[in-house]
PDB file of N, CA and C in Angstrom:
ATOM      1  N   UNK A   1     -14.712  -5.764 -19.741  1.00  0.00           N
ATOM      2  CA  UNK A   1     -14.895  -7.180 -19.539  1.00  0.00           C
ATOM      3  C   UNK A   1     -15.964  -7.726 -20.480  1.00  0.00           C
ATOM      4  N   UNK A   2     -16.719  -6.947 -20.870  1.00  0.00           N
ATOM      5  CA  UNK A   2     -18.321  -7.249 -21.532  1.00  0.00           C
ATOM      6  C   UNK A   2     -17.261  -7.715 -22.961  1.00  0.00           C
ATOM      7  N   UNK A   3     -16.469  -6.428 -23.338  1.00  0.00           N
ATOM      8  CA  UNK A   3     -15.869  -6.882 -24.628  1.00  0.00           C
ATOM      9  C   UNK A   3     -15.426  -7.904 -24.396  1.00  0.00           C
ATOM     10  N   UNK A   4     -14.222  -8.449 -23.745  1.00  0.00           N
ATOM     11  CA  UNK A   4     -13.660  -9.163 -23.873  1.00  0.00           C
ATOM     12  C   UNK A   4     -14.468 -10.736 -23.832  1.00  0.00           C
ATOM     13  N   UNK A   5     -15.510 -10.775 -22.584  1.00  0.00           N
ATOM     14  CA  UNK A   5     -16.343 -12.047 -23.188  1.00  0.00           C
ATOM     15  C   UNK A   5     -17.006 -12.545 -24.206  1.00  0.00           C
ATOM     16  N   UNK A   6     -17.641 -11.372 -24.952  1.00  0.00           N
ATOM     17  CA  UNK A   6     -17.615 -11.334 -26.278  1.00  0.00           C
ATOM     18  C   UNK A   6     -17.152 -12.324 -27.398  1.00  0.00           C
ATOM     19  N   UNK A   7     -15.560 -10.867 -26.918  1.00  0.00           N
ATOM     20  CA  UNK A   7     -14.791 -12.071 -28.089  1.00  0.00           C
ATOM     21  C   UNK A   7     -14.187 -13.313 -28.192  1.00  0.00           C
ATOM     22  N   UNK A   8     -14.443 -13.643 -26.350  1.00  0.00           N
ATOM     23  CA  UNK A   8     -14.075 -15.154 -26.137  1.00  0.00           C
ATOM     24  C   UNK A   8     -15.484 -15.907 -26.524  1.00  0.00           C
ATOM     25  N   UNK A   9     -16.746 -15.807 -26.679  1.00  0.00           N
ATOM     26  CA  UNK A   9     -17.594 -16.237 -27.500  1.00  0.00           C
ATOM     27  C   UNK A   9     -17.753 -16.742 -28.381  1.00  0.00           C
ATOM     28  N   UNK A  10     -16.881 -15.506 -29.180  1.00  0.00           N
ATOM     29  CA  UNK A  10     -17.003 -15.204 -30.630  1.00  0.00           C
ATOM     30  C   UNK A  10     -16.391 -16.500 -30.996  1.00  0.00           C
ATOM     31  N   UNK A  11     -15.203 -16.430 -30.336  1.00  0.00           N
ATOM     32  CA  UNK A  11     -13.948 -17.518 -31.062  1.00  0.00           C
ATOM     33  C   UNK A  11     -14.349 -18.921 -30.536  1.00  0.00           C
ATOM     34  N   UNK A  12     -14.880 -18.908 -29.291  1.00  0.00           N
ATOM     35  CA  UNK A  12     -15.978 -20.196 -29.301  1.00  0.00           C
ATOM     36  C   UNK A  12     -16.431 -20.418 -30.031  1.00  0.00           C
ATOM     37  N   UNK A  13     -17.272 -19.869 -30.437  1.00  0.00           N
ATOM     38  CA  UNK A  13     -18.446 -20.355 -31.870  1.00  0.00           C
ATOM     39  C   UNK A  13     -18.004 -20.463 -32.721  1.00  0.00           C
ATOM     40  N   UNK A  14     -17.157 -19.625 -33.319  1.00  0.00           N
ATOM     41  CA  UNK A  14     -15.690 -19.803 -34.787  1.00  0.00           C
ATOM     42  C   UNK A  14     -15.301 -21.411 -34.510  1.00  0.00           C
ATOM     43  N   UNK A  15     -14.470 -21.779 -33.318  1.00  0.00           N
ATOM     44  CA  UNK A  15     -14.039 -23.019 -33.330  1.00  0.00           C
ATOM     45  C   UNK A  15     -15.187 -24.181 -33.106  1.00  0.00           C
ATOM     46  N   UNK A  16     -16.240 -23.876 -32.504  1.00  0.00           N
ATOM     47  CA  UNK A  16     -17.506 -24.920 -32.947  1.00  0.00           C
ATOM     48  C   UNK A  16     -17.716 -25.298 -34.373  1.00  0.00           C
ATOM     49  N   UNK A  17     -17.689 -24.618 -34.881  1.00  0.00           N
ATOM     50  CA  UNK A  17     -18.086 -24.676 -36.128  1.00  0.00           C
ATOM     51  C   UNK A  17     -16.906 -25.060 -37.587  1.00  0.00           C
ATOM     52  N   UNK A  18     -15.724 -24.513 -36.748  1.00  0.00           N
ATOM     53  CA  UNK A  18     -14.600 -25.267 -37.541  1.00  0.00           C
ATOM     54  C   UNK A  18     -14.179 -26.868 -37.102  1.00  0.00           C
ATOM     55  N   UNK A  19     -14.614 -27.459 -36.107  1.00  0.00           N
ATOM     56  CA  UNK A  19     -14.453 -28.166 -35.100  1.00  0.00           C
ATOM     57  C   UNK A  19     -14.983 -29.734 -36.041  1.00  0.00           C
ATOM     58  N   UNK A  20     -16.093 -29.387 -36.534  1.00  0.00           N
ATOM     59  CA  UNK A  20     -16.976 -30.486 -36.971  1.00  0.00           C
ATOM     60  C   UNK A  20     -17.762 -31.617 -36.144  1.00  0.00           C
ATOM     61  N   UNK A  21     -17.290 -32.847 -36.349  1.00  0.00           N
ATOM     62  CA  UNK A  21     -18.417 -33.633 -35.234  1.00  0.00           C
ATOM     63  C   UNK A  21     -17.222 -34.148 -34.256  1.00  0.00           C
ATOM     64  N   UNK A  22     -15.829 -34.057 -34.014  1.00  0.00           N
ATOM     65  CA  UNK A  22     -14.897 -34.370 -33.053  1.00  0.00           C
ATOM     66  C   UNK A  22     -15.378 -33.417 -31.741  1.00  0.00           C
ATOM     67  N   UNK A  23     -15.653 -33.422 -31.063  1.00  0.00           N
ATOM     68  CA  UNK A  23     -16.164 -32.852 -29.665  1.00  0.00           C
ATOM     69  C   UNK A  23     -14.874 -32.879 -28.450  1.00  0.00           C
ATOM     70  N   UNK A  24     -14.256 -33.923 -28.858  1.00  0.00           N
ATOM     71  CA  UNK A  24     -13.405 -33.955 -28.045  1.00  0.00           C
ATOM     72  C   UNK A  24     -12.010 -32.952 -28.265  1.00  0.00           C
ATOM     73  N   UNK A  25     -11.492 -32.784 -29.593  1.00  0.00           N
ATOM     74  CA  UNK A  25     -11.000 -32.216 -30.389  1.00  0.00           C
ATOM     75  C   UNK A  25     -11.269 -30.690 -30.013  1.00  0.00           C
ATOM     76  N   UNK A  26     -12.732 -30.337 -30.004  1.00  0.00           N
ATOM     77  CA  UNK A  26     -13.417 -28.810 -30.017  1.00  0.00           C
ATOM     78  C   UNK A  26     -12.556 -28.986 -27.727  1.00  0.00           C
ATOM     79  N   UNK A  27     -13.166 -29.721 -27.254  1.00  0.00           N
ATOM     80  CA  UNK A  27     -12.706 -29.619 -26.051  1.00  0.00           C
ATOM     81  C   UNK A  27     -10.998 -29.173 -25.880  1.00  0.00           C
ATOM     82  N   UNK A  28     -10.496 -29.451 -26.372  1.00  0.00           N
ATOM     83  CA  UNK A  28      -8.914 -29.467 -26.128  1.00  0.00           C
ATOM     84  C   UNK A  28      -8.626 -27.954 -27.105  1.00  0.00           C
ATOM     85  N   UNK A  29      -9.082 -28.134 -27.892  1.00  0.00           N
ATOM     86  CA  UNK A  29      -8.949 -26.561 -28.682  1.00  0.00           C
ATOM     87  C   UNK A  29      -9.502 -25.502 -27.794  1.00  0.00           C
ATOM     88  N   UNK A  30     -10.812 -25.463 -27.226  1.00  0.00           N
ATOM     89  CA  UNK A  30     -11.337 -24.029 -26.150  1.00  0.00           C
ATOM     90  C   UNK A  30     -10.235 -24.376 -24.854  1.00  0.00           C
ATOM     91  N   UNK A  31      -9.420 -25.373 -24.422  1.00  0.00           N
ATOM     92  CA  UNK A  31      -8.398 -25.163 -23.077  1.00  0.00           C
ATOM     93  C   UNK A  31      -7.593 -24.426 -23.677  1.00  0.00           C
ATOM     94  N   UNK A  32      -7.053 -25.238 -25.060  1.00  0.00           N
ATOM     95  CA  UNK A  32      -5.514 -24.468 -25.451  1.00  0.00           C
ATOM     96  C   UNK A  32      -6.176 -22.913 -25.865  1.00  0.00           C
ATOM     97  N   UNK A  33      -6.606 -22.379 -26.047  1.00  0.00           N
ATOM     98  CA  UNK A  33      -7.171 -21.636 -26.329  1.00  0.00           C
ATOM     99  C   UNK A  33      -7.140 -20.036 -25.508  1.00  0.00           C
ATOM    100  N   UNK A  34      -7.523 -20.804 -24.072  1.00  0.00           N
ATOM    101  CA  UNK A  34      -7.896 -20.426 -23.216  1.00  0.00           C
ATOM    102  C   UNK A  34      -6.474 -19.613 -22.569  1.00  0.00           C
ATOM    103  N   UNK A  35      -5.610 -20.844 -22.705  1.00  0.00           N
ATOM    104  CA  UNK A  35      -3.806 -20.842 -22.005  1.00  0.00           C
ATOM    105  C   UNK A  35      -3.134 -20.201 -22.825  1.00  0.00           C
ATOM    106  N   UNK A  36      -3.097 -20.183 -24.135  1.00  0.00           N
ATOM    107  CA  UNK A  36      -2.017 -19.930 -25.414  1.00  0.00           C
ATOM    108  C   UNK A  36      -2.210 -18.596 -26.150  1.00  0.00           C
ATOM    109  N   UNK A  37      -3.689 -18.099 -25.785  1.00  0.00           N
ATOM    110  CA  UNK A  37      -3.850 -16.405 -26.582  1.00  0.00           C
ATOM    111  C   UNK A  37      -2.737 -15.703 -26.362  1.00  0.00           C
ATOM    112  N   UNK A  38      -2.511 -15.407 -27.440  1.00  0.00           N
ATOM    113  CA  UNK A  38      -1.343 -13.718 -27.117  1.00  0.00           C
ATOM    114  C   UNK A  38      -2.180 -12.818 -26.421  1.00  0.00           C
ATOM    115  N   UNK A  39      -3.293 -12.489 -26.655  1.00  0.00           N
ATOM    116  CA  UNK A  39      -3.798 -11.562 -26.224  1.00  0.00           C
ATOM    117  C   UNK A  39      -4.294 -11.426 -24.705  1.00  0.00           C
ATOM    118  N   UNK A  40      -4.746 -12.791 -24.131  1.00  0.00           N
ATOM    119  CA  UNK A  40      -4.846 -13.552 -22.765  1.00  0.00           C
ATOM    120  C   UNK A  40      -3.597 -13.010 -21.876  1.00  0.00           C
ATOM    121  N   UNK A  41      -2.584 -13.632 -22.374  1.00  0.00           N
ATOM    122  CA  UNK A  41      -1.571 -13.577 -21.903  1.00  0.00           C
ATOM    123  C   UNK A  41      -1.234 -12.169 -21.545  1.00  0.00           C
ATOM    124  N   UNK A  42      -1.156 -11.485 -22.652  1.00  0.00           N
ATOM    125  CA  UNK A  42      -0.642  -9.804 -22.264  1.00  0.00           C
ATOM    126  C   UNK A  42      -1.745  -9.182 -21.384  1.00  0.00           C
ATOM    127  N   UNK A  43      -2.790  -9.231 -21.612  1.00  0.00           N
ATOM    128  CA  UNK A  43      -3.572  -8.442 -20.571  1.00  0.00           C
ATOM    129  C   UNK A  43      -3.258  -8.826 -19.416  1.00  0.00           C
ATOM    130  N   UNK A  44      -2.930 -10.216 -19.079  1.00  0.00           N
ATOM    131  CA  UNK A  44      -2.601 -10.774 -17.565  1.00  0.00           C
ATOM    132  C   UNK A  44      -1.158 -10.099 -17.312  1.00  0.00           C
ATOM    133  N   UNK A  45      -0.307  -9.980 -18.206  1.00  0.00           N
ATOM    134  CA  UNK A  45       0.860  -9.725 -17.497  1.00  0.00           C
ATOM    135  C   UNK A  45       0.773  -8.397 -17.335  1.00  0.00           C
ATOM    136  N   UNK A  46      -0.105  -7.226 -17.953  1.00  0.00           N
ATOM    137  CA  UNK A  46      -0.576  -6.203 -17.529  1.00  0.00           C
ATOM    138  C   UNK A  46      -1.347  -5.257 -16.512  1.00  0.00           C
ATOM    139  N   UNK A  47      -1.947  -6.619 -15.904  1.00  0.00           N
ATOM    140  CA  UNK A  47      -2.928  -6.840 -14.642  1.00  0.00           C
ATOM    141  C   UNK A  47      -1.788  -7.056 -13.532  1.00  0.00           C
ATOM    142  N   UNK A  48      -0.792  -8.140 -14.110  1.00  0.00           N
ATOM    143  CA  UNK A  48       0.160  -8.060 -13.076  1.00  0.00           C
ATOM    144  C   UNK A  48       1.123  -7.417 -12.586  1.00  0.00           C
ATOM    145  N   UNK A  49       1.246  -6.444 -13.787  1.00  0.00           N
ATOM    146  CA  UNK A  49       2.436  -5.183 -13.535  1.00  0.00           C
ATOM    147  C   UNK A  49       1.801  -4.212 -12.899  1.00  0.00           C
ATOM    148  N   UNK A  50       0.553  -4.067 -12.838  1.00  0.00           N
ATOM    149  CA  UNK A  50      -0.448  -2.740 -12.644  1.00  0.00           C
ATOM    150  C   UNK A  50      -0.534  -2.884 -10.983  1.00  0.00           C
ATOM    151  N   UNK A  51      -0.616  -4.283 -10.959  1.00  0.00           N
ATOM    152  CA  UNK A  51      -0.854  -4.880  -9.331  1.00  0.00           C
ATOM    153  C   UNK A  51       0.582  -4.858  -8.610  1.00  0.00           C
ATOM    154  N   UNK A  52       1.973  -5.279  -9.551  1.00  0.00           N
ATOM    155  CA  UNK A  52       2.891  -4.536  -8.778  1.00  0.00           C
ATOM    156  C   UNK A  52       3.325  -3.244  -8.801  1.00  0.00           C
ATOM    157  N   UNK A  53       2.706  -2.150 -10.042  1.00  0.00           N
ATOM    158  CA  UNK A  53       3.033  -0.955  -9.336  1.00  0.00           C
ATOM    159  C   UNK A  53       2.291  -0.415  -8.199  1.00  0.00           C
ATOM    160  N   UNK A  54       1.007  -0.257  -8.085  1.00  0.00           N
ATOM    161  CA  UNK A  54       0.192  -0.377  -7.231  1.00  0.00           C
ATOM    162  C   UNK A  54       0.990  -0.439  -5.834  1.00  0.00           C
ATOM    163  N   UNK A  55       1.093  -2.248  -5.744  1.00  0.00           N
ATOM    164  CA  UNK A  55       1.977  -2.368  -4.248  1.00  0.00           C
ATOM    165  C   UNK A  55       2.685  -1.286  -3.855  1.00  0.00           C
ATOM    166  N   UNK A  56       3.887  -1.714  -4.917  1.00  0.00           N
ATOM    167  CA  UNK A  56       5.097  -0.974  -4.660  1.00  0.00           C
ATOM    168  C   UNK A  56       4.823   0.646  -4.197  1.00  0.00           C
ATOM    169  N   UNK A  57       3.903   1.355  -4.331  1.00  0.00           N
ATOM    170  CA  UNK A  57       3.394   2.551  -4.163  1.00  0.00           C
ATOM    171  C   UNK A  57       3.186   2.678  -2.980  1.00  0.00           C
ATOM    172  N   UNK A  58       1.944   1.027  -2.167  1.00  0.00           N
ATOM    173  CA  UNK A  58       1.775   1.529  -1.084  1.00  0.00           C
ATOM    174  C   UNK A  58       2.952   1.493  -0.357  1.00  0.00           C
ATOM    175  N   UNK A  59       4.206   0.287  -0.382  1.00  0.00           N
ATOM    176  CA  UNK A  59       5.036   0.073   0.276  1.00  0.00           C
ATOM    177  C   UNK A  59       6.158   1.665   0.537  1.00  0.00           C
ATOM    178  N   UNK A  60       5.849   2.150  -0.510  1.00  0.00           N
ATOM    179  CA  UNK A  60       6.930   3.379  -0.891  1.00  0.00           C
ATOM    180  C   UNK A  60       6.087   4.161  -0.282  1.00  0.00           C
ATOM    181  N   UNK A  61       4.974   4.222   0.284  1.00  0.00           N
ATOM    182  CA  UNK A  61       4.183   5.597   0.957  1.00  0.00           C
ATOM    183  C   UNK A  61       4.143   4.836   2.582  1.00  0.00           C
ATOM    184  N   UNK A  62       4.683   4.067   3.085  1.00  0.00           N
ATOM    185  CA  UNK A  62       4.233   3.142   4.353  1.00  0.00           C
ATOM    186  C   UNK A  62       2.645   2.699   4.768  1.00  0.00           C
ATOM    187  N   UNK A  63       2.192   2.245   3.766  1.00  0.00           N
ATOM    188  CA  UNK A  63       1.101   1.968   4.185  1.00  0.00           C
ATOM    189  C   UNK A  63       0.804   0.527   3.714  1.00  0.00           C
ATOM    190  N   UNK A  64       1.714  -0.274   3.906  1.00  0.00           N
ATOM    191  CA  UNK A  64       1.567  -1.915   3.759  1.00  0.00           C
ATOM    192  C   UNK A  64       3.132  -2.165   3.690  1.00  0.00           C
ATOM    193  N   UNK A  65       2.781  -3.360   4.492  1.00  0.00           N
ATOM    194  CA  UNK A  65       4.615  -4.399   4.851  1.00  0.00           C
ATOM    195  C   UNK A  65       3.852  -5.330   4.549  1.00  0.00           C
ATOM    196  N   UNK A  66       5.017  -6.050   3.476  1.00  0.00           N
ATOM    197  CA  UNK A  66       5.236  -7.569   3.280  1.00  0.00           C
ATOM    198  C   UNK A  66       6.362  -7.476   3.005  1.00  0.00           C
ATOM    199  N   UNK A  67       7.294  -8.932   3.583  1.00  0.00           N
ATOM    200  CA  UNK A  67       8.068  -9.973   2.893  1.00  0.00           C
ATOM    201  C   UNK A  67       8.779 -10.051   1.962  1.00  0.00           C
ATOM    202  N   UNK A  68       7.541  -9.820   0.838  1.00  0.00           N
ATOM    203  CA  UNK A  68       7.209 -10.293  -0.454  1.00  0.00           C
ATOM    204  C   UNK A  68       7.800  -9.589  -1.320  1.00  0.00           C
ATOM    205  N   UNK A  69       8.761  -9.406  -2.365  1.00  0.00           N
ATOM    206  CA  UNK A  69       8.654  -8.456  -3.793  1.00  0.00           C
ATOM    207  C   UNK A  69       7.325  -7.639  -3.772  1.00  0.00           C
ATOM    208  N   UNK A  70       7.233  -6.957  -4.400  1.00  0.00           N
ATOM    209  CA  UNK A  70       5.584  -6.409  -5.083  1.00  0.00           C
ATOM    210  C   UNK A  70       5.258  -7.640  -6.249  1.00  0.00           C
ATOM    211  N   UNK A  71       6.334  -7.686  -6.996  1.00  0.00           N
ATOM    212  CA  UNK A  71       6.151  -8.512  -7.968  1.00  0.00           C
ATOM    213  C   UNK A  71       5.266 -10.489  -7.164  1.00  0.00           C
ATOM    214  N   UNK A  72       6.130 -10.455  -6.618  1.00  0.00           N
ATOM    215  CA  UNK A  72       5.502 -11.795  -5.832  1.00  0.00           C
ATOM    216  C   UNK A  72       4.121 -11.801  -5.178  1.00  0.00           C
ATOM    217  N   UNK A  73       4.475 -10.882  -4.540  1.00  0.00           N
ATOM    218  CA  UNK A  73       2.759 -10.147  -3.923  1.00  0.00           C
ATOM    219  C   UNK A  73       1.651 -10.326  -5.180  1.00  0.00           C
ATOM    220  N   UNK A  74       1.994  -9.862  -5.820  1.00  0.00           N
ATOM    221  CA  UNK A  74       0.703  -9.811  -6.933  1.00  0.00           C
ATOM    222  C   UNK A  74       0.336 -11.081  -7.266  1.00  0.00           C
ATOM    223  N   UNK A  75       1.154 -12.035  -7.728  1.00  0.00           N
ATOM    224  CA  UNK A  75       1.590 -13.240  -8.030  1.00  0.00           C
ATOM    225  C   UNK A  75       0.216 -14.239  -6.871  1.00  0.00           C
ATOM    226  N   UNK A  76       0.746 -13.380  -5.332  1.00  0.00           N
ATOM    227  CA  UNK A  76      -0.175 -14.687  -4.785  1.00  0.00           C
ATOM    228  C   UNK A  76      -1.610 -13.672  -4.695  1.00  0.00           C
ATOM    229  N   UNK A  77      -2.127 -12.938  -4.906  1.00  0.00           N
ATOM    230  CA  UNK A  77      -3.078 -12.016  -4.480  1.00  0.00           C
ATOM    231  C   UNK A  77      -3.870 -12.155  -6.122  1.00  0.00           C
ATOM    232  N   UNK A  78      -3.279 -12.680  -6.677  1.00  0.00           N
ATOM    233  CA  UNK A  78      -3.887 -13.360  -8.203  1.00  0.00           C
ATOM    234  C   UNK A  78      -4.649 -14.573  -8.175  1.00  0.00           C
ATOM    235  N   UNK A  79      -3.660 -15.805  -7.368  1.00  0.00           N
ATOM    236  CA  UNK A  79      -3.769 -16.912  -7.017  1.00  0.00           C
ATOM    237  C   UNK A  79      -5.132 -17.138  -6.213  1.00  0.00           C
ATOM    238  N   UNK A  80      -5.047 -16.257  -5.617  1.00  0.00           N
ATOM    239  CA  UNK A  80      -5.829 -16.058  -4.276  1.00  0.00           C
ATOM    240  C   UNK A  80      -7.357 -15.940  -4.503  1.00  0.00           C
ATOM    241  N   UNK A  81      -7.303 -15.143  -5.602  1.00  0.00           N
ATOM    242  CA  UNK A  81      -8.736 -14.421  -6.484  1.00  0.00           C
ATOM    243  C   UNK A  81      -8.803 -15.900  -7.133  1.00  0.00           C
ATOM    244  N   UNK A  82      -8.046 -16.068  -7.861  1.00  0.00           N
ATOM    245  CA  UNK A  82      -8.035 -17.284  -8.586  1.00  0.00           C
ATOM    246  C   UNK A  82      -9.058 -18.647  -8.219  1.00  0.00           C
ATOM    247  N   UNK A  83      -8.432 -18.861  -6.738  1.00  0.00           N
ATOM    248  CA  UNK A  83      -8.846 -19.884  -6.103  1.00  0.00           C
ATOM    249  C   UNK A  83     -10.172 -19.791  -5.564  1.00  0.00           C
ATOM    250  N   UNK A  84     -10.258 -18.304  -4.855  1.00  0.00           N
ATOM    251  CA  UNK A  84     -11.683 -18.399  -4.217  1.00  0.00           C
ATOM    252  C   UNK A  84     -12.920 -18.100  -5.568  1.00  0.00           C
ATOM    253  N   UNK A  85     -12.532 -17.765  -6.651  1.00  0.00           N
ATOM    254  CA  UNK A  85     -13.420 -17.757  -8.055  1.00  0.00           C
ATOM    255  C   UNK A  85     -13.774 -19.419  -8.080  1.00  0.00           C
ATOM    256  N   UNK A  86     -12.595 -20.271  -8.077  1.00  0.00           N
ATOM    257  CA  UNK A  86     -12.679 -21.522  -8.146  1.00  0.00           C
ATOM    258  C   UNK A  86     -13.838 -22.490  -7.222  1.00  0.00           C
ATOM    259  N   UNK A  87     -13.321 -21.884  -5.931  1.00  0.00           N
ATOM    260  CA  UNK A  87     -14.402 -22.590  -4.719  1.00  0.00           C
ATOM    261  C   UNK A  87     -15.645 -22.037  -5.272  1.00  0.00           C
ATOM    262  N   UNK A  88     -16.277 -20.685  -5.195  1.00  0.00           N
ATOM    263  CA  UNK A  88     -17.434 -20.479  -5.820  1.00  0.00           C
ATOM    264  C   UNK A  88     -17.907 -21.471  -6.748  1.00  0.00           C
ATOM    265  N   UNK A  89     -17.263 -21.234  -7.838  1.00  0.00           N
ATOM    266  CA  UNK A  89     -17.540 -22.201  -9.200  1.00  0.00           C
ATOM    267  C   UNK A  89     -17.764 -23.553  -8.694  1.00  0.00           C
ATOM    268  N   UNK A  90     -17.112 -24.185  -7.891  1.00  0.00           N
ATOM    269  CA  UNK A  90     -17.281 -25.520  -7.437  1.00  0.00           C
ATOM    270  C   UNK A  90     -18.403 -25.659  -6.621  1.00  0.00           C
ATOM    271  N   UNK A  91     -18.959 -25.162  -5.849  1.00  0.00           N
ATOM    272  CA  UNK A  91     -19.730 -24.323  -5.079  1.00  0.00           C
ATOM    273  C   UNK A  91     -21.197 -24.198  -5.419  1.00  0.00           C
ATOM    274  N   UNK A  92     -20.983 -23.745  -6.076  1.00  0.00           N
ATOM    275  CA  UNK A  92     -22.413 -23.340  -7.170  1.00  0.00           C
ATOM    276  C   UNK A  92     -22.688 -22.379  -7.119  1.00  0.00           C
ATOM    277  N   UNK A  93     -21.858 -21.358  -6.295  1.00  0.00           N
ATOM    278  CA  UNK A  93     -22.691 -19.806  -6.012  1.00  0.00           C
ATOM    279  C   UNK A  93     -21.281 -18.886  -5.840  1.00  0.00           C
ATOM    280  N   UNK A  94     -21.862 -17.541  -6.664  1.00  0.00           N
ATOM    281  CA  UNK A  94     -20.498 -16.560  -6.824  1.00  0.00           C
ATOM    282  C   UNK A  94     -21.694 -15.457  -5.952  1.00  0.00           C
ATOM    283  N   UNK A  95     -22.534 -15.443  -5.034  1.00  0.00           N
ATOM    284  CA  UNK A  95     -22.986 -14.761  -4.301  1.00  0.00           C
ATOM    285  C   UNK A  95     -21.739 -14.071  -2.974  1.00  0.00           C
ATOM    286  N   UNK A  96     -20.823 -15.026  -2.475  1.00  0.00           N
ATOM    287  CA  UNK A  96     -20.175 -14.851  -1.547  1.00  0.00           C
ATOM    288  C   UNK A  96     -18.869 -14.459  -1.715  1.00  0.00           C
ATOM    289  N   UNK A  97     -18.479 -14.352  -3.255  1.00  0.00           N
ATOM    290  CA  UNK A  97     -17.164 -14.079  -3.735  1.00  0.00           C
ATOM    291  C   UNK A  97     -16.964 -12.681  -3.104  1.00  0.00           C
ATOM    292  N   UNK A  98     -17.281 -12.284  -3.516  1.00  0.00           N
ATOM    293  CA  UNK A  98     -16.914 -10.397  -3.137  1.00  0.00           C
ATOM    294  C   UNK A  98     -16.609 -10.490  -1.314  1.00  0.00           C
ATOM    295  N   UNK A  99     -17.357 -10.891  -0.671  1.00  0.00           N
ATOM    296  CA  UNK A  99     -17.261 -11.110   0.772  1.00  0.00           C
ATOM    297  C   UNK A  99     -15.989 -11.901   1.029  1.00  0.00           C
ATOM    298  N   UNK A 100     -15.671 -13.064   0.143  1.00  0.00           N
ATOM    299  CA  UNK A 100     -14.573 -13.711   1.068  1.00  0.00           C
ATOM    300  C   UNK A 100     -13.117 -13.262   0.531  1.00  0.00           C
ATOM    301  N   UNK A 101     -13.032 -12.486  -0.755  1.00  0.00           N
ATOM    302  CA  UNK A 101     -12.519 -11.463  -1.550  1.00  0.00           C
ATOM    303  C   UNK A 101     -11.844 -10.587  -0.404  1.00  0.00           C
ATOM    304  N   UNK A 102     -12.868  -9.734   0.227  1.00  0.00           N
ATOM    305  CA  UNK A 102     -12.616  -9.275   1.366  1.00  0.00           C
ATOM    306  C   UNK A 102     -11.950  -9.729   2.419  1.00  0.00           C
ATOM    307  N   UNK A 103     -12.456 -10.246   2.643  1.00  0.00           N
ATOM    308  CA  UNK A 103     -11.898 -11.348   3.747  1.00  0.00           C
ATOM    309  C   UNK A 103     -10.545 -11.511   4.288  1.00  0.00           C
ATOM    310  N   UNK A 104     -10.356 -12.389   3.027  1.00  0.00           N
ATOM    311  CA  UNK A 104      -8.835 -12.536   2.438  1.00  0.00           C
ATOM    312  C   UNK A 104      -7.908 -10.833   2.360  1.00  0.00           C
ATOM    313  N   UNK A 105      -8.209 -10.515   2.107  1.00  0.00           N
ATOM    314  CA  UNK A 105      -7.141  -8.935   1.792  1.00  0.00           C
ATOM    315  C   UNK A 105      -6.062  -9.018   2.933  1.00  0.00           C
ATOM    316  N   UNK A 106      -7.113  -8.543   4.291  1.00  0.00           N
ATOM    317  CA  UNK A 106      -5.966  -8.289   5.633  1.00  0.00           C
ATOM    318  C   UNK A 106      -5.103  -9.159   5.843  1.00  0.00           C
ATOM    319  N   UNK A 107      -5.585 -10.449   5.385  1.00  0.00           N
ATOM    320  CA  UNK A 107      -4.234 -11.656   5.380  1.00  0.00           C
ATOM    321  C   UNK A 107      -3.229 -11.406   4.300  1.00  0.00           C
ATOM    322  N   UNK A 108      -3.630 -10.893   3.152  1.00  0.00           N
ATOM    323  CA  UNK A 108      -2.559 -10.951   2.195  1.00  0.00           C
ATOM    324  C   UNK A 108      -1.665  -9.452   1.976  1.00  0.00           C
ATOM    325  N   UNK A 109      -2.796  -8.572   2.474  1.00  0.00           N
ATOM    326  CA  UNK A 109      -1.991  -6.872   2.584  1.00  0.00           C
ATOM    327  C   UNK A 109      -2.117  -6.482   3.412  1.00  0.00           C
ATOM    328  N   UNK A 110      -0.801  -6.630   4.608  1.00  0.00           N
ATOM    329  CA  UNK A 110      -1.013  -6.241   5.975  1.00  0.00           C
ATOM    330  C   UNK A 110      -0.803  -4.814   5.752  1.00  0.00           C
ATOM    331  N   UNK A 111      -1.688  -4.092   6.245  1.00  0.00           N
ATOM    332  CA  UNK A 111      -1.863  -2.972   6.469  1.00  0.00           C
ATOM    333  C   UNK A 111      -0.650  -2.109   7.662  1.00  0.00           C
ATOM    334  N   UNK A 112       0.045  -0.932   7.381  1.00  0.00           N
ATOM    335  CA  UNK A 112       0.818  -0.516   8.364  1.00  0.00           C
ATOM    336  C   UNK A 112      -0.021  -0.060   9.384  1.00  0.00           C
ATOM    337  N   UNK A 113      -0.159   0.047  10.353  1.00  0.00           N
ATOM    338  CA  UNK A 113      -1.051   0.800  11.450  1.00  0.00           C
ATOM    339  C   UNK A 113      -0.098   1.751  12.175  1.00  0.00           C
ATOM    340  N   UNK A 114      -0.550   2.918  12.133  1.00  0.00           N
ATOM    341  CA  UNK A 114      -0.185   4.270  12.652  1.00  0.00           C
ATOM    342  C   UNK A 114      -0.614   4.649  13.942  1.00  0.00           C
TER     343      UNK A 114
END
């Protein structure tokens, strides 16, 4: 992760500086930026295959029922991280992330009970 912020830095400062005095311009370039990497992109869809083999493992050993695809599962258990990163951020404090992180799980991976 250390790398990878890095090099989202890096290319920050690259496009500051190619950017000139349009600010608004530099704004819309770090979103698209953000959405449009090849490289963004593949690690996520890698995160998301990893998260449906994963599932699919526990489902194939009985130790979690859902509904859901695996594939879908991941999908909202992404969302999910997604959102409560978001409330933090809005928030002002990523002190409680990990806790409500938690939280959230038993709702989203019901556990089989034996």
């Amino acid at each position: 992760m250390r790398w990878a912020t890095d090099e989202l830095n890096q290319r920050f400062t690259s496009l500051a500086a190619q950017s000139g005095v349009d600010p608004l311009h530099e704004v819309e370039q770090l979103l698209l930026m953000l959405h449009g990497d090849e490289e963004a992109k593949a690690f996520m869809a890698r995160f998301r295959q990893r998260l449906s083999v994963l599932l699919a493992l526990a489902v194939s050993q009985g130790m979690l029922r859902s509904p859901l695809p695996e594939a879908a599962l991941a999908n909202l258990l992404l969302a999910c991280c997604e959102g409560l990163m978001l409330q933090a951020l809005v928030h002002g404090t990523l002190a409680e992330l990990t806790t409500r992180t938690r939280e959230a799980l038993p709702l989203l991976l019901p556990r089989v009970v034996c």
